[in-house]
N, C-alpha and C. Protein backbone atom coordinates (compact mmCIF):
# COMPACT_ATOMS: atom_id res chain seq x y z
N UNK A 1 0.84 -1.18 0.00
CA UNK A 1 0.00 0.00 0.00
C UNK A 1 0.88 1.24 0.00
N UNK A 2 0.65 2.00 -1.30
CA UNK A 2 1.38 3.46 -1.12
C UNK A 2 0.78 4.32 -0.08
N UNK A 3 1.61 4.63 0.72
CA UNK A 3 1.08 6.14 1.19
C UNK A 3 1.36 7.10 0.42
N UNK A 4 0.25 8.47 0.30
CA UNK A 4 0.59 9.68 0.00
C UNK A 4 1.30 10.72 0.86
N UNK A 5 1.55 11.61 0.16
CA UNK A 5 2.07 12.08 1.39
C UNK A 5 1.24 13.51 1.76
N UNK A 6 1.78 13.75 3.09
CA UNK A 6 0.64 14.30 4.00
C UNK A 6 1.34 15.66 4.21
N UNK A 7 0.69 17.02 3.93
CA UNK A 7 1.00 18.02 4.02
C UNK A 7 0.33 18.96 5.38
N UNK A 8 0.97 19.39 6.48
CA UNK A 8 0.12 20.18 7.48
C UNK A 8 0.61 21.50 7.80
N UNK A 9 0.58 22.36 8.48
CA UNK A 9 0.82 23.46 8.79
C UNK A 9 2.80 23.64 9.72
N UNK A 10 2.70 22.42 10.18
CA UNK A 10 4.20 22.49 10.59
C UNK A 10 5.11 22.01 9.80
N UNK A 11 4.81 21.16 8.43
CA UNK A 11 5.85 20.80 7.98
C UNK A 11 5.70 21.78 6.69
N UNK A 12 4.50 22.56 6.68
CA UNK A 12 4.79 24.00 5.63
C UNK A 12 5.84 24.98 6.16
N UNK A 13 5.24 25.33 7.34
CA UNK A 13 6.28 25.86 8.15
C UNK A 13 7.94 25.66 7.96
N UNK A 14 8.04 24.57 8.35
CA UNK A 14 9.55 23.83 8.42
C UNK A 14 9.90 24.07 6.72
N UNK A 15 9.27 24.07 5.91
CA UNK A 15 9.56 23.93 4.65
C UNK A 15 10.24 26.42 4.10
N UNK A 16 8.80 26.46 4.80
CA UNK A 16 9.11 28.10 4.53
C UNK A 16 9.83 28.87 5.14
N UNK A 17 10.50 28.05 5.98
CA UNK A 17 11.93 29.18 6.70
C UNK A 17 13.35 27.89 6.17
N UNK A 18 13.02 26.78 5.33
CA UNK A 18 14.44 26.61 4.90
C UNK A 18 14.08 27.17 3.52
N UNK A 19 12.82 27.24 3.14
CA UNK A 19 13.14 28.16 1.20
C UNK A 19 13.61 29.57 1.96
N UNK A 20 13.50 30.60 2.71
CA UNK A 20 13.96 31.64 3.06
C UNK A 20 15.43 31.50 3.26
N UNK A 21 16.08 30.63 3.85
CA UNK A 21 17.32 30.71 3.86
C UNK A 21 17.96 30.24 2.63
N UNK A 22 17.62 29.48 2.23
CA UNK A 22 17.84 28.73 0.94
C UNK A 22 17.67 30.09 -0.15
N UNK A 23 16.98 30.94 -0.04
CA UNK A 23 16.79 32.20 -1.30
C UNK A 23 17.32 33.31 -0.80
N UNK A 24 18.06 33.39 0.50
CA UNK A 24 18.55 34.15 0.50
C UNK A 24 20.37 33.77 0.12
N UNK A 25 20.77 32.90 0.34
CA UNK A 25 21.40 32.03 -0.20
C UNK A 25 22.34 32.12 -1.44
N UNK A 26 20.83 32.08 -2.17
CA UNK A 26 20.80 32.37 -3.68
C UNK A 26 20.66 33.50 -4.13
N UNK A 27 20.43 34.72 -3.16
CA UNK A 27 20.55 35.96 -3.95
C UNK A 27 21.90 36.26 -3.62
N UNK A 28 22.11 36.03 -2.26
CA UNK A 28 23.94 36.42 -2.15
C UNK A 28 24.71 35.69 -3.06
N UNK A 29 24.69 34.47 -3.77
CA UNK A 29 25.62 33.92 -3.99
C UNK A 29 25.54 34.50 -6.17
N UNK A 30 24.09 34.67 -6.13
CA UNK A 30 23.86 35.30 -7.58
C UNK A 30 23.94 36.61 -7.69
N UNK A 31 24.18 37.79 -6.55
CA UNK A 31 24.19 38.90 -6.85
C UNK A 31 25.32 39.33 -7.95
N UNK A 32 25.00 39.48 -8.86
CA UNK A 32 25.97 39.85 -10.40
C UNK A 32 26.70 41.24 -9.97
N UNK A 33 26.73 41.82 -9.35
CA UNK A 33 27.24 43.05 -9.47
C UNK A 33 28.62 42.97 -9.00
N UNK A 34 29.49 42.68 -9.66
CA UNK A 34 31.19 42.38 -9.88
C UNK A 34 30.85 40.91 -10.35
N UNK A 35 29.80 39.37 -9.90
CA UNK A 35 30.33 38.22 -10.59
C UNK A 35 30.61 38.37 -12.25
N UNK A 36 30.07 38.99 -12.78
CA UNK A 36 30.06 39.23 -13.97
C UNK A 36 31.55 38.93 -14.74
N UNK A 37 31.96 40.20 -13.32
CA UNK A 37 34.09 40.50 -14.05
C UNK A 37 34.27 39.20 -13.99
N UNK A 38 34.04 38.47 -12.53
CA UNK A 38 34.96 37.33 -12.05
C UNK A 38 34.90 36.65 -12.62
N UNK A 39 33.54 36.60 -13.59
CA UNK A 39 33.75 34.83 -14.20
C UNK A 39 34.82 35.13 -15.34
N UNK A 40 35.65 36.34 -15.60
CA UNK A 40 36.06 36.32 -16.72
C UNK A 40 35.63 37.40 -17.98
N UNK A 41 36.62 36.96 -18.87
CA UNK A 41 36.40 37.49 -20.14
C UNK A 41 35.69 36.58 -21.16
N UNK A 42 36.02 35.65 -20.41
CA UNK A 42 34.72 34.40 -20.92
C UNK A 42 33.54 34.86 -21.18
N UNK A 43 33.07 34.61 -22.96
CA UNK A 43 31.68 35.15 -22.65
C UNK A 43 30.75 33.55 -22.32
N UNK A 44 31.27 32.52 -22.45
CA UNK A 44 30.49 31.71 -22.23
C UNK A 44 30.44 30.95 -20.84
N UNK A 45 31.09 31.96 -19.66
CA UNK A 45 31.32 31.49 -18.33
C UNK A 45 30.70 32.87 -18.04
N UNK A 46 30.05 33.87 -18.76
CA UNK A 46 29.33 34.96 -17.90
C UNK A 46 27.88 34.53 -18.70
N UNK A 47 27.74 33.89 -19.33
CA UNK A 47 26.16 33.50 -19.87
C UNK A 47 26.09 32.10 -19.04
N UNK A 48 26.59 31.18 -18.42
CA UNK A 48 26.22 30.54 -17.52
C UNK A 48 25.93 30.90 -16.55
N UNK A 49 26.59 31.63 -16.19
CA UNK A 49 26.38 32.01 -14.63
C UNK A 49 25.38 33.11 -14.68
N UNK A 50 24.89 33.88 -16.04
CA UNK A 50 23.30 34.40 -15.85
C UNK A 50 22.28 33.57 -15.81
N UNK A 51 22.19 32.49 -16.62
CA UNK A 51 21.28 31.71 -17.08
C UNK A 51 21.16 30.95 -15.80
N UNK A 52 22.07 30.34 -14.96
CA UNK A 52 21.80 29.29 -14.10
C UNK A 52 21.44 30.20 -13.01
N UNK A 53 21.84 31.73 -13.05
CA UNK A 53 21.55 32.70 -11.44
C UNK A 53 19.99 32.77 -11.95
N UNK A 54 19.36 33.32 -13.23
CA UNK A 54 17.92 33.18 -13.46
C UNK A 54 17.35 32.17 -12.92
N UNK A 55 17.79 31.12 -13.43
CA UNK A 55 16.87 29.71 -12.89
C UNK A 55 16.86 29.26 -11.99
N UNK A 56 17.82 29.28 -11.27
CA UNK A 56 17.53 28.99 -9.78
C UNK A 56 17.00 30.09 -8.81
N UNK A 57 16.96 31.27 -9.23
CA UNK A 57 16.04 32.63 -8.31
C UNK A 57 14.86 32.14 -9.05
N UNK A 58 14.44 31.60 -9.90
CA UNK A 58 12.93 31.99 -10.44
C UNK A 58 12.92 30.24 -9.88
N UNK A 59 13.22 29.46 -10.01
CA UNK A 59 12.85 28.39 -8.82
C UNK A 59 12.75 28.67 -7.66
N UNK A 60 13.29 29.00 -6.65
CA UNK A 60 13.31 29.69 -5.61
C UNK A 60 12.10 30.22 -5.28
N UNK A 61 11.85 31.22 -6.44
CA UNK A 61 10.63 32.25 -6.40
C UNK A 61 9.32 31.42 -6.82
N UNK A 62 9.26 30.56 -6.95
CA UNK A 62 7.93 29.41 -7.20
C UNK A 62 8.14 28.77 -5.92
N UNK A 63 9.02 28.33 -5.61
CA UNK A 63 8.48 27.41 -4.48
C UNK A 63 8.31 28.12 -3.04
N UNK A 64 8.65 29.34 -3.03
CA UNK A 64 8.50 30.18 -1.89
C UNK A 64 7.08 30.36 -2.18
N UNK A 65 6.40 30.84 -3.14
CA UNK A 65 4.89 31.07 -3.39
C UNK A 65 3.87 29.78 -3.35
N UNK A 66 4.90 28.90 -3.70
CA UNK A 66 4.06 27.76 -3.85
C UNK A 66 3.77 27.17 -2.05
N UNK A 67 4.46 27.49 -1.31
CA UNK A 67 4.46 27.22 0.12
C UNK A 67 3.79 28.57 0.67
N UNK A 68 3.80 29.66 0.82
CA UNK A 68 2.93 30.69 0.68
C UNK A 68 1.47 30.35 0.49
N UNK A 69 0.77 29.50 -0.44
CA UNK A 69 -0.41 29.47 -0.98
C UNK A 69 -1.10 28.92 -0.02
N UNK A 70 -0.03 27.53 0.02
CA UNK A 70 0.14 26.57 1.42
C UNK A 70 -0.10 27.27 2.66
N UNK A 71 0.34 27.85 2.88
CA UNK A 71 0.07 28.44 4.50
C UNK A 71 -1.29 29.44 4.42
N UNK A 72 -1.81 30.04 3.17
CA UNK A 72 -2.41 30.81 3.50
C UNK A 72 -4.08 29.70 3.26
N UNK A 73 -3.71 28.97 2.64
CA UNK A 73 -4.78 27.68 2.78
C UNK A 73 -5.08 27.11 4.34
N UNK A 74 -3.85 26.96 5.08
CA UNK A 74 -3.93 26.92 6.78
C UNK A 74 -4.42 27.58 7.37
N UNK A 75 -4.10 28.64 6.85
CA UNK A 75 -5.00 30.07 7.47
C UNK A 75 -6.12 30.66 7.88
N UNK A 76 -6.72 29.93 6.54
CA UNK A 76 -8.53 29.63 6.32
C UNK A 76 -8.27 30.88 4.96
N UNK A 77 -7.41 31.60 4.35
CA UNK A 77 -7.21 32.73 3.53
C UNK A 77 -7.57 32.04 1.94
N UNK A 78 -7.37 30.66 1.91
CA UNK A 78 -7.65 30.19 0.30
C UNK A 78 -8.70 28.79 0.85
N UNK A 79 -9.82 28.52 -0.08
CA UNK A 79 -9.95 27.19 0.10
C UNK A 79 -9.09 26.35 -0.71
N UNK A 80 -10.14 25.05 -0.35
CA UNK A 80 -8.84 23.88 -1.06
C UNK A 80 -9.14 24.06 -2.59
N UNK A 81 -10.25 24.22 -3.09
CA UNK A 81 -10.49 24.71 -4.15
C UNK A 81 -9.44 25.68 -4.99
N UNK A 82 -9.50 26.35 -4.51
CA UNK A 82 -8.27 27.56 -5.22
C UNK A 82 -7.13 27.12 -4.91
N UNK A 83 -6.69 26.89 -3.71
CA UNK A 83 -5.30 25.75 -3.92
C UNK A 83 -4.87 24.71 -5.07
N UNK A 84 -5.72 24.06 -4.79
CA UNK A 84 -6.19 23.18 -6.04
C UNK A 84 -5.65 23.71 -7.22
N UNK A 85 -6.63 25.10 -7.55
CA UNK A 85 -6.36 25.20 -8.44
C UNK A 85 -5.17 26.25 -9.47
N UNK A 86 -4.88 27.23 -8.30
CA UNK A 86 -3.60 28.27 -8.51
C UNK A 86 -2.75 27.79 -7.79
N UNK A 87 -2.66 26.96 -7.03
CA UNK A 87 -1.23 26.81 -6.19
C UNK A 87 -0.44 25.27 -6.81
N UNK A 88 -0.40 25.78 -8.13
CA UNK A 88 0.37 24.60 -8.77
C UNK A 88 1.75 24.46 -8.74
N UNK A 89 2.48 23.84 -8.45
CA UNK A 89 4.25 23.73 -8.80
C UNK A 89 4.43 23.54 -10.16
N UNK A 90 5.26 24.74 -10.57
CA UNK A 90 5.90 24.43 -11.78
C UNK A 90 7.04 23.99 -12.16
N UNK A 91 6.80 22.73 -12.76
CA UNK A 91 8.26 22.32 -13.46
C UNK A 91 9.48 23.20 -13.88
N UNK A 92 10.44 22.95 -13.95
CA UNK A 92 11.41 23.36 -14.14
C UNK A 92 12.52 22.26 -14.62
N UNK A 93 13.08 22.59 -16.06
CA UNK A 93 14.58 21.38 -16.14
C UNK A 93 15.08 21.58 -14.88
N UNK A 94 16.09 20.82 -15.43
CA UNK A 94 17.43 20.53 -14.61
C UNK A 94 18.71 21.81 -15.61
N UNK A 95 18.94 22.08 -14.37
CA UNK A 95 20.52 22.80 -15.11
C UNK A 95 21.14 22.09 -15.95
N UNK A 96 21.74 23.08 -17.35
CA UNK A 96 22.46 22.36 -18.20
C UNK A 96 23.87 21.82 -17.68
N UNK A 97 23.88 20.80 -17.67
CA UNK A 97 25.67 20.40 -17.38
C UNK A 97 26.78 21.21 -17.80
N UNK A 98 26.47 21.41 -18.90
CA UNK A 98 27.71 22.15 -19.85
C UNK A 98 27.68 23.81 -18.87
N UNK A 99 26.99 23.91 -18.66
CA UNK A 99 26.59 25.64 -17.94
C UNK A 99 27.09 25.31 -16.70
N UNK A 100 27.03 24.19 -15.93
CA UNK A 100 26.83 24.22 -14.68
C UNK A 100 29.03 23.81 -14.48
N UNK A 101 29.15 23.23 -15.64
CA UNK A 101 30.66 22.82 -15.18
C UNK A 101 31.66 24.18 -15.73
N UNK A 102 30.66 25.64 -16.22
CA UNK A 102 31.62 26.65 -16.03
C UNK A 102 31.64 27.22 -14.81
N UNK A 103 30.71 26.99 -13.96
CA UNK A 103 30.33 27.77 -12.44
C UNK A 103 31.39 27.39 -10.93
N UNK A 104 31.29 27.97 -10.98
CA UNK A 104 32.55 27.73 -9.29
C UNK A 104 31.70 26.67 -8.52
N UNK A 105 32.27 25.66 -7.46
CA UNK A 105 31.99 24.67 -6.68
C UNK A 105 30.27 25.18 -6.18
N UNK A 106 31.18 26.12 -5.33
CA UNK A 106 29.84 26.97 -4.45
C UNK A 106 28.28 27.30 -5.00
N UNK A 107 28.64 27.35 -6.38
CA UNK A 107 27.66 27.73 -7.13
C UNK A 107 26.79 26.80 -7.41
N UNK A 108 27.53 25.75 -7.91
CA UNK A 108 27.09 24.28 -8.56
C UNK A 108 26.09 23.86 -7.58
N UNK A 109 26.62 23.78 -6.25
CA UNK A 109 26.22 23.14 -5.01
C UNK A 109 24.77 23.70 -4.74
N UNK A 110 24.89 25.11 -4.65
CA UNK A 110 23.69 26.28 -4.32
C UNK A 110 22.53 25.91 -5.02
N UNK A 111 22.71 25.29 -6.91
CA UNK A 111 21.74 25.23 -7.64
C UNK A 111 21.47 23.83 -7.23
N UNK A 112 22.02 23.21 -6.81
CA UNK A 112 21.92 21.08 -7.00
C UNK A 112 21.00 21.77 -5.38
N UNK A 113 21.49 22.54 -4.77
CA UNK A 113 20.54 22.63 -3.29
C UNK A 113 19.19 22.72 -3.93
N UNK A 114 18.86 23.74 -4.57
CA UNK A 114 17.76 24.09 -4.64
C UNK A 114 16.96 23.32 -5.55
N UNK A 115 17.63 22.70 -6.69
CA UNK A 115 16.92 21.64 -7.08
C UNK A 115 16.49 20.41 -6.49
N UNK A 116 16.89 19.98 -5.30
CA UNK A 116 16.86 19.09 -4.28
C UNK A 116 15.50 19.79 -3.35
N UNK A 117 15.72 20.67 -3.05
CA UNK A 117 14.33 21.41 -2.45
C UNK A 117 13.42 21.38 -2.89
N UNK A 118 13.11 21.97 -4.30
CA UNK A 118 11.98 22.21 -5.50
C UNK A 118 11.38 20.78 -5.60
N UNK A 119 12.85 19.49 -6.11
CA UNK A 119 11.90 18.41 -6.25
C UNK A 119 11.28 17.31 -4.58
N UNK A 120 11.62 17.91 -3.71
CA UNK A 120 10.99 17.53 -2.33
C UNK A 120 9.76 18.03 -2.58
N UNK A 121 9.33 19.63 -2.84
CA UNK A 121 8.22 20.10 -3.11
C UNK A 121 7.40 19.82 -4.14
N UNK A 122 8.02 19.06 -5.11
CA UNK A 122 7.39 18.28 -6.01
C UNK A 122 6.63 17.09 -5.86
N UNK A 123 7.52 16.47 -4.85
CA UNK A 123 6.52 15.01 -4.02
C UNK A 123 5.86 15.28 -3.32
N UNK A 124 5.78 16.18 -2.45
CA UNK A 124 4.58 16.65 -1.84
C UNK A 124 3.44 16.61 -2.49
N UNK A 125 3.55 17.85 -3.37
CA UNK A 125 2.58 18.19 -4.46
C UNK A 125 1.90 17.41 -4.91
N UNK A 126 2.68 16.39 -5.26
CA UNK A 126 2.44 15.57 -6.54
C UNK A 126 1.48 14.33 -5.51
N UNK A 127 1.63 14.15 -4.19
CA UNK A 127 1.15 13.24 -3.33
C UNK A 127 0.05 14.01 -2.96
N UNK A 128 0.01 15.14 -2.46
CA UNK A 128 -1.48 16.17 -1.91
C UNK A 128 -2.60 15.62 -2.81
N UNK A 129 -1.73 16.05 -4.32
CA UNK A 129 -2.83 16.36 -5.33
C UNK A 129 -3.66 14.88 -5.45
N UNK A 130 -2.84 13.33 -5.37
CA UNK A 130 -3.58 12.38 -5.56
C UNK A 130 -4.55 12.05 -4.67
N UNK A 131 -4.46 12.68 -3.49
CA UNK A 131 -5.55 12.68 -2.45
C UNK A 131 -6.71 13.12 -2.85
N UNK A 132 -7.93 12.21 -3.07
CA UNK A 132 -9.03 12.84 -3.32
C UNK A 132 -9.75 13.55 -2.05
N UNK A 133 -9.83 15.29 -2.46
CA UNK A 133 -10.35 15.81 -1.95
C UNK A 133 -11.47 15.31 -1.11
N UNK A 134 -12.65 14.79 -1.79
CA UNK A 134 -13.57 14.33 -0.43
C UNK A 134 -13.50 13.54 0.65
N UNK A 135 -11.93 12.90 0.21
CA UNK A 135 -11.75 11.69 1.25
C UNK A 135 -11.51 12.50 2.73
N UNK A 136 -11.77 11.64 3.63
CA UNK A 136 -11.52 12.27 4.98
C UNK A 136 -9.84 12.47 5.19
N UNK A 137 -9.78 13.36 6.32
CA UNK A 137 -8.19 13.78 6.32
C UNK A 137 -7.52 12.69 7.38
N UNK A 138 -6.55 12.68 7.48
CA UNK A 138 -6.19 11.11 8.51
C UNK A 138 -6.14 11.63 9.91
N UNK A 139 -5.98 12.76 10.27
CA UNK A 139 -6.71 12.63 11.52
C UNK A 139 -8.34 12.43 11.37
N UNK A 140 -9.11 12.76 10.80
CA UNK A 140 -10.80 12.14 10.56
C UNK A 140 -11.23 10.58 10.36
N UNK A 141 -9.96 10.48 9.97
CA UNK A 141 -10.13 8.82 9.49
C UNK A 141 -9.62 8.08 10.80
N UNK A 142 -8.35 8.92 11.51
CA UNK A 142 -8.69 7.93 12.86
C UNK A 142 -9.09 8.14 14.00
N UNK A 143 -9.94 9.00 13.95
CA UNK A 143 -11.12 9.59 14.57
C UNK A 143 -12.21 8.48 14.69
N UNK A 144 -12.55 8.21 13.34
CA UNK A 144 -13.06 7.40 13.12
C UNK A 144 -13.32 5.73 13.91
N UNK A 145 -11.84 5.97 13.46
CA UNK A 145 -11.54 4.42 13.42
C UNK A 145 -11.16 4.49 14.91
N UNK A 146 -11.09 4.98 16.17
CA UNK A 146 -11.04 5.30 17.50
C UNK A 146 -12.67 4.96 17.80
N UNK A 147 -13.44 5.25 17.06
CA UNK A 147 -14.70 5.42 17.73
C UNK A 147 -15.13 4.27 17.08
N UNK A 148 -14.75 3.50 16.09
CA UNK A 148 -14.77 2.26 15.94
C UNK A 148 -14.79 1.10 17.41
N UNK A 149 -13.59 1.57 17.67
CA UNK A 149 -13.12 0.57 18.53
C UNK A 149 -13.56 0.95 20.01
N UNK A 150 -14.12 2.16 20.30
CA UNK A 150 -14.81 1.91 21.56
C UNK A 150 -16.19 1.65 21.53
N UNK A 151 -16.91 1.69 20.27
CA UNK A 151 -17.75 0.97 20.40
C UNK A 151 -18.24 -0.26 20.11
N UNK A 152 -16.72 -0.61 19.94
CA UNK A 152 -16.86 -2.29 19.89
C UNK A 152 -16.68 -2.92 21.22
């Protein structure tokens, strides 16, 4: 039997103060203003290191919202309905190799972090969503199944 997996208010939590550190992270480590020189006169070691600083801030910037939607669904601020239906995760490749083996260690690491994050938030997602909505939530279900057994 698969379990899905189970999304609640503390492990959104736990999730939205490591994307905060995790994006802040990534803006220090992408702030361009001198990386530009450093990577060189290389123009094809300063177009990696734009392309991969884009994609991993605009990953970043989805899954911070995408956990955002999440909490404000806890909140009572969205139903599950609109969750449902705007609080989708968006795909994203994978960094190009060839891009990623012009980038310094630190860098490499920062993006493989955050792609490691994104696709955690992807199994979530991807487990929430197979949950049919009308089914009861598993604390209801062993609620249930508690009151099963004392009145047996």
């Amino acid at each position: 039997m698969v379990k899905t997996a189970s999304i609640n208010p503390r492990i959104v939590e736990g999730l939205y103060c490591e994307a905060l550190v995790l994006s802040d992270d990534v803006r220090a480590a992408f702030a361009l203003s001198g990386r530009l020189d450093a990577a060189g006169e290389e123009d094809e070691a300063r177009v990696a290191l734009s392309c991969e600083a884009l994609r991993t801030t605009t990953r970043m910037m989805h899954a911070v919202a995408w956990l955002l939607n999440h909490r404000a669904y806890f909140a009572g601020e969205l139903s599950e309905f609109q969750l449902r239906r705007y609080g989708k995760l968006t795909d994203f490749p994978e960094s190009d190799p060839a891009r990623m083996g012009l980038l310094d260690v630190p860098a490499r690491d920062l993006v493989r972090a955050s792609e490691r994050f994104h696709a955690r938030l992807k199994r979530l997602d991807a487990g929430w969503r197979e949950r049919d909505p009308n089914a009861p939530s598993a604390i209801a279900a062993l609620r249930a199944r508690l009151g099963q057994q004392v009145r047996s």
